[in-house]
N, C-alpha and C. Protein backbone atom coordinates (compact mmCIF):
# COMPACT_ATOMS: atom_id res chain seq x y z
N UNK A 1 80.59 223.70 -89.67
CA UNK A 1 79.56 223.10 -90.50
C UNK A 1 79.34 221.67 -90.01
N UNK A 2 78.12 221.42 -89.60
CA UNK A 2 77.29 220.02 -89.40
C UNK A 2 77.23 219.06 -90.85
N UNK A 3 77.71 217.86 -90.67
CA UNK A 3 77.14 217.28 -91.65
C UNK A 3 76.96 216.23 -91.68
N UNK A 4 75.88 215.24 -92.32
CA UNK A 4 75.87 213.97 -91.79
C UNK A 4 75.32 213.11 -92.98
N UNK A 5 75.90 211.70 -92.93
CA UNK A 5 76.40 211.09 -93.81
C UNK A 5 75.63 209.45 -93.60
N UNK A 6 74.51 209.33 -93.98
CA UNK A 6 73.83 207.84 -94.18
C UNK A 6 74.36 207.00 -94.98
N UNK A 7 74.37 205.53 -94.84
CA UNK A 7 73.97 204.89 -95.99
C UNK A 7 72.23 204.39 -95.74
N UNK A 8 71.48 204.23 -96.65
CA UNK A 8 69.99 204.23 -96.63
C UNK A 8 70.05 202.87 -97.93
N UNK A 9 69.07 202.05 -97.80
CA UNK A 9 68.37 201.33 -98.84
C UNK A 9 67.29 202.30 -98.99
N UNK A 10 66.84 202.44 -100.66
CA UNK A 10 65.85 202.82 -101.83
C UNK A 10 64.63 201.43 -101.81
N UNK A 11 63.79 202.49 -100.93
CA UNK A 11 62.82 201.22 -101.41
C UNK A 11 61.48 201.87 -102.24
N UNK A 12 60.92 201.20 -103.25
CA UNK A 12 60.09 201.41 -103.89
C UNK A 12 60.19 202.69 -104.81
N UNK A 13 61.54 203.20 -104.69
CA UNK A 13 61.90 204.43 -105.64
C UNK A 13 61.67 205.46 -104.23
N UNK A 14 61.50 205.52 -102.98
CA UNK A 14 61.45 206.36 -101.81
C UNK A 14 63.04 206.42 -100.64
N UNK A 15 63.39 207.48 -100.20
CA UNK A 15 64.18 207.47 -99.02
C UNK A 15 63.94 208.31 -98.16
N UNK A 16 64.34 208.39 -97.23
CA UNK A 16 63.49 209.37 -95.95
C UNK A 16 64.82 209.36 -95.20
N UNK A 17 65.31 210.36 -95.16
CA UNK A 17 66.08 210.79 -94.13
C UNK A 17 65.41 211.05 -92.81
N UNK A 18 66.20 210.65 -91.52
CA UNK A 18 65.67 211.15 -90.47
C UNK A 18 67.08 211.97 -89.96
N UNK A 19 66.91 213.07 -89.49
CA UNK A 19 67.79 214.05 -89.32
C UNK A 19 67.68 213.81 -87.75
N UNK A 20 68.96 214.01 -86.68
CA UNK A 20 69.53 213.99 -85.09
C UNK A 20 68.24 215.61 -85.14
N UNK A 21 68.09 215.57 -83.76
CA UNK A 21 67.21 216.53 -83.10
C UNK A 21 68.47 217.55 -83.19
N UNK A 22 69.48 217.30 -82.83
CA UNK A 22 70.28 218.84 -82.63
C UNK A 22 70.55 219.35 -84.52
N UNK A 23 70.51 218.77 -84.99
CA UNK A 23 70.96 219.18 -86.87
C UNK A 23 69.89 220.51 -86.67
N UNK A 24 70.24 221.49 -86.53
CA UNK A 24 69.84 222.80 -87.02
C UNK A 24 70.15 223.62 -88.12
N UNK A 25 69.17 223.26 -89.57
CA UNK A 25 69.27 224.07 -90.55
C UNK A 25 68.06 224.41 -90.53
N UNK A 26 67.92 225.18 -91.77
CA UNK A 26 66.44 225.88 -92.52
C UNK A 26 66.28 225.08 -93.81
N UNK A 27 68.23 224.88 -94.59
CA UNK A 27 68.13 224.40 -95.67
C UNK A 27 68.74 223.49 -95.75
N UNK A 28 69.07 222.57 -96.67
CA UNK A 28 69.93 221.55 -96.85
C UNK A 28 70.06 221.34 -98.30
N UNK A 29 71.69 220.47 -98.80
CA UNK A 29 71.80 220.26 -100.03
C UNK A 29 72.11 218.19 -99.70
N UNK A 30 71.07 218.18 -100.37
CA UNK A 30 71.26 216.59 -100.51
C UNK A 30 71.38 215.81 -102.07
N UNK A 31 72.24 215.04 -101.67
CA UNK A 31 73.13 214.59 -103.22
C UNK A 31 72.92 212.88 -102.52
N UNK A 32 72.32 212.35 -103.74
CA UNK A 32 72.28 211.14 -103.37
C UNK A 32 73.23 210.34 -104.80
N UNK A 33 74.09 209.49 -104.08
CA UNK A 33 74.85 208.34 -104.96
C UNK A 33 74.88 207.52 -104.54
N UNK A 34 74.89 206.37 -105.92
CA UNK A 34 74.52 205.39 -105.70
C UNK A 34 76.14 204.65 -105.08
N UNK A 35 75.88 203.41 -104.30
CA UNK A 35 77.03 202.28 -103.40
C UNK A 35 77.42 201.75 -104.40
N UNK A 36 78.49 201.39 -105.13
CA UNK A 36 78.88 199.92 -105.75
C UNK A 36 78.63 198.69 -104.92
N UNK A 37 78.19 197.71 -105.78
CA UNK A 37 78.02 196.90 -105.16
C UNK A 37 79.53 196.16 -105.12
N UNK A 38 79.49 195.62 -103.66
CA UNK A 38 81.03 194.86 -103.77
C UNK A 38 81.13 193.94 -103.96
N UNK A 39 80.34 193.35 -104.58
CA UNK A 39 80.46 191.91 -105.03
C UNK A 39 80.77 191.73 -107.04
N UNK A 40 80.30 193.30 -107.37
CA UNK A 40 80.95 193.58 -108.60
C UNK A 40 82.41 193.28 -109.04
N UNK A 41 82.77 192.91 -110.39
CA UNK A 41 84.36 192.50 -110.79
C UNK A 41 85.09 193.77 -110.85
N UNK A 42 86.05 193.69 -110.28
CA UNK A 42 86.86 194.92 -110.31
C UNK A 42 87.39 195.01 -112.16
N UNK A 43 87.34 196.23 -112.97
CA UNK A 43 87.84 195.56 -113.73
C UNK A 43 88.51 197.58 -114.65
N UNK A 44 89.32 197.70 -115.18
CA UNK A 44 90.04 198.54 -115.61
C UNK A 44 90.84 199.38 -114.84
N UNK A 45 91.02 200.63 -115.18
CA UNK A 45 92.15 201.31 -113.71
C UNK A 45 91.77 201.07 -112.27
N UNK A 46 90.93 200.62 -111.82
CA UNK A 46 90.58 200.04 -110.71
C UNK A 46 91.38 198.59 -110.52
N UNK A 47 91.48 198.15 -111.15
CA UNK A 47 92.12 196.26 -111.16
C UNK A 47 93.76 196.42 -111.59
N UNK A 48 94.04 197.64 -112.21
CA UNK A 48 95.23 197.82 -112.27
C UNK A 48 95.85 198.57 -110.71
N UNK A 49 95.09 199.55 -110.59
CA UNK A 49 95.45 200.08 -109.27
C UNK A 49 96.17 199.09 -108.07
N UNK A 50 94.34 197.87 -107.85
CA UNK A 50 94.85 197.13 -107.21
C UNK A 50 95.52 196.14 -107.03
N UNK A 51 96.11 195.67 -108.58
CA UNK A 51 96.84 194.73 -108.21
C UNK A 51 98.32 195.22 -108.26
N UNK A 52 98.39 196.77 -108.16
CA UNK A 52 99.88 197.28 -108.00
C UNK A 52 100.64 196.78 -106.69
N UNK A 53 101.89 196.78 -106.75
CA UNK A 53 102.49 196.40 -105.33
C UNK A 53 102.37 197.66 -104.27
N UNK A 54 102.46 197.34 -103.20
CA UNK A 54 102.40 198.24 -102.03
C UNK A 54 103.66 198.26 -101.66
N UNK A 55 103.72 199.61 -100.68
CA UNK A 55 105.28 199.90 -99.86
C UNK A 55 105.31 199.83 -98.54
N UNK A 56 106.07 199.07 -97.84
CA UNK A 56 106.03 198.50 -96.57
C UNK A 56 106.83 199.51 -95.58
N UNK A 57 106.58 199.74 -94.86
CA UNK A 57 106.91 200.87 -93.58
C UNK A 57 108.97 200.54 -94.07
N UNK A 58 109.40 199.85 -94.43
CA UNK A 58 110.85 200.10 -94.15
C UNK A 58 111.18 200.97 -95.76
N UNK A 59 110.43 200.62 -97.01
CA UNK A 59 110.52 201.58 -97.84
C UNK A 59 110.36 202.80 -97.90
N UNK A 60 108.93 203.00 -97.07
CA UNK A 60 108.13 204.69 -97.06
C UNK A 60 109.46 205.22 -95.93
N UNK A 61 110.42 204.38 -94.95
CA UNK A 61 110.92 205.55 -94.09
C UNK A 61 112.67 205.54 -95.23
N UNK A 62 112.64 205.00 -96.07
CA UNK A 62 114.09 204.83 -96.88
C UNK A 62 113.40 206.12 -97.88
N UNK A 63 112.27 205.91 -98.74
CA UNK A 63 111.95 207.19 -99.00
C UNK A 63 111.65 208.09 -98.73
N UNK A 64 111.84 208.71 -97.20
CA UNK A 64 111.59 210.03 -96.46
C UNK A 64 113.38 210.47 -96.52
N UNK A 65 113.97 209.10 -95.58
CA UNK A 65 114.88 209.51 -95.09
C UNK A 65 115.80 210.19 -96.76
N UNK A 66 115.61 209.80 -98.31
CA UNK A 66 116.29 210.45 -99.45
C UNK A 66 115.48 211.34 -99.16
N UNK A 67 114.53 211.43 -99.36
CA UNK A 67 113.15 213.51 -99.72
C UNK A 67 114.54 214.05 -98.94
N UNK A 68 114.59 213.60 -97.60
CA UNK A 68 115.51 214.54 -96.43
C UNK A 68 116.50 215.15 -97.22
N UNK A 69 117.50 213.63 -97.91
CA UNK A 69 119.09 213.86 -98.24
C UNK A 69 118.69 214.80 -99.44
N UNK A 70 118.00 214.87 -100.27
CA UNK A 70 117.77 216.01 -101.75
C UNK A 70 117.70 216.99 -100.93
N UNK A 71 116.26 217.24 -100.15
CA UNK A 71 116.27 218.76 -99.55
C UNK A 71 117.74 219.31 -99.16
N UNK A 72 118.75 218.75 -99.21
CA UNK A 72 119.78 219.29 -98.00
C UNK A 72 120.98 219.70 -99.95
N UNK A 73 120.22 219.40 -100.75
CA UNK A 73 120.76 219.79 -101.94
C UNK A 73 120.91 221.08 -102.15
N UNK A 74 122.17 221.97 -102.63
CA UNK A 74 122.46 223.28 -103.12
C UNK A 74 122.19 223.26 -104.30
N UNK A 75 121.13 223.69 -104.98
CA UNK A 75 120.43 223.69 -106.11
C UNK A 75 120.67 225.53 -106.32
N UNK A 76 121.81 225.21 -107.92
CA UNK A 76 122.05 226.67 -108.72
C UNK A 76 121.68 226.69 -109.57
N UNK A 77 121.03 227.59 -110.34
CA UNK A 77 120.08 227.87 -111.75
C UNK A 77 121.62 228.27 -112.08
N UNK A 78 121.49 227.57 -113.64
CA UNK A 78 122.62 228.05 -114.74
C UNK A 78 122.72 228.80 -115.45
């Protein structure tokens, strides 16, 4: 499946796709949404999200290297 992905400015309530010469359909489904603007305030689970802390490459490999040590767990139903 071909698919292709603009961003376009709306002008005057109009947009016009121009489709590549090779895009060979008959039909198409086009869904248009709107951009946030990024100059908007970040503000509810978005502002919480981002002001969460991040995990730095020596955590994410301390939490692989436990996933490892559990997997290697003998797990018996009682």
């Amino acid at each position: 499946m071909i698919a292709l992905r603009q961003i376009q400015d709306v002008r005057a309530n109009k947009l016009v796709l121009n489709l590549p010469l090779d895009f060979k359909a008959g039909r198409v489904e086009v869904i248009v949404l709107p951009i946030e603007d990024a100059l908007k305030p970040v503000s509810g689970l978005n502002k919480i999200l981002l002001s969460a802390p991040t995990l730095s490459k020596k955590d994410l490999h301390s939490l692989e290297h436990n996933r490892k040590w559990i997997e290697k767990w003998d797990v018996r139903e009682f």
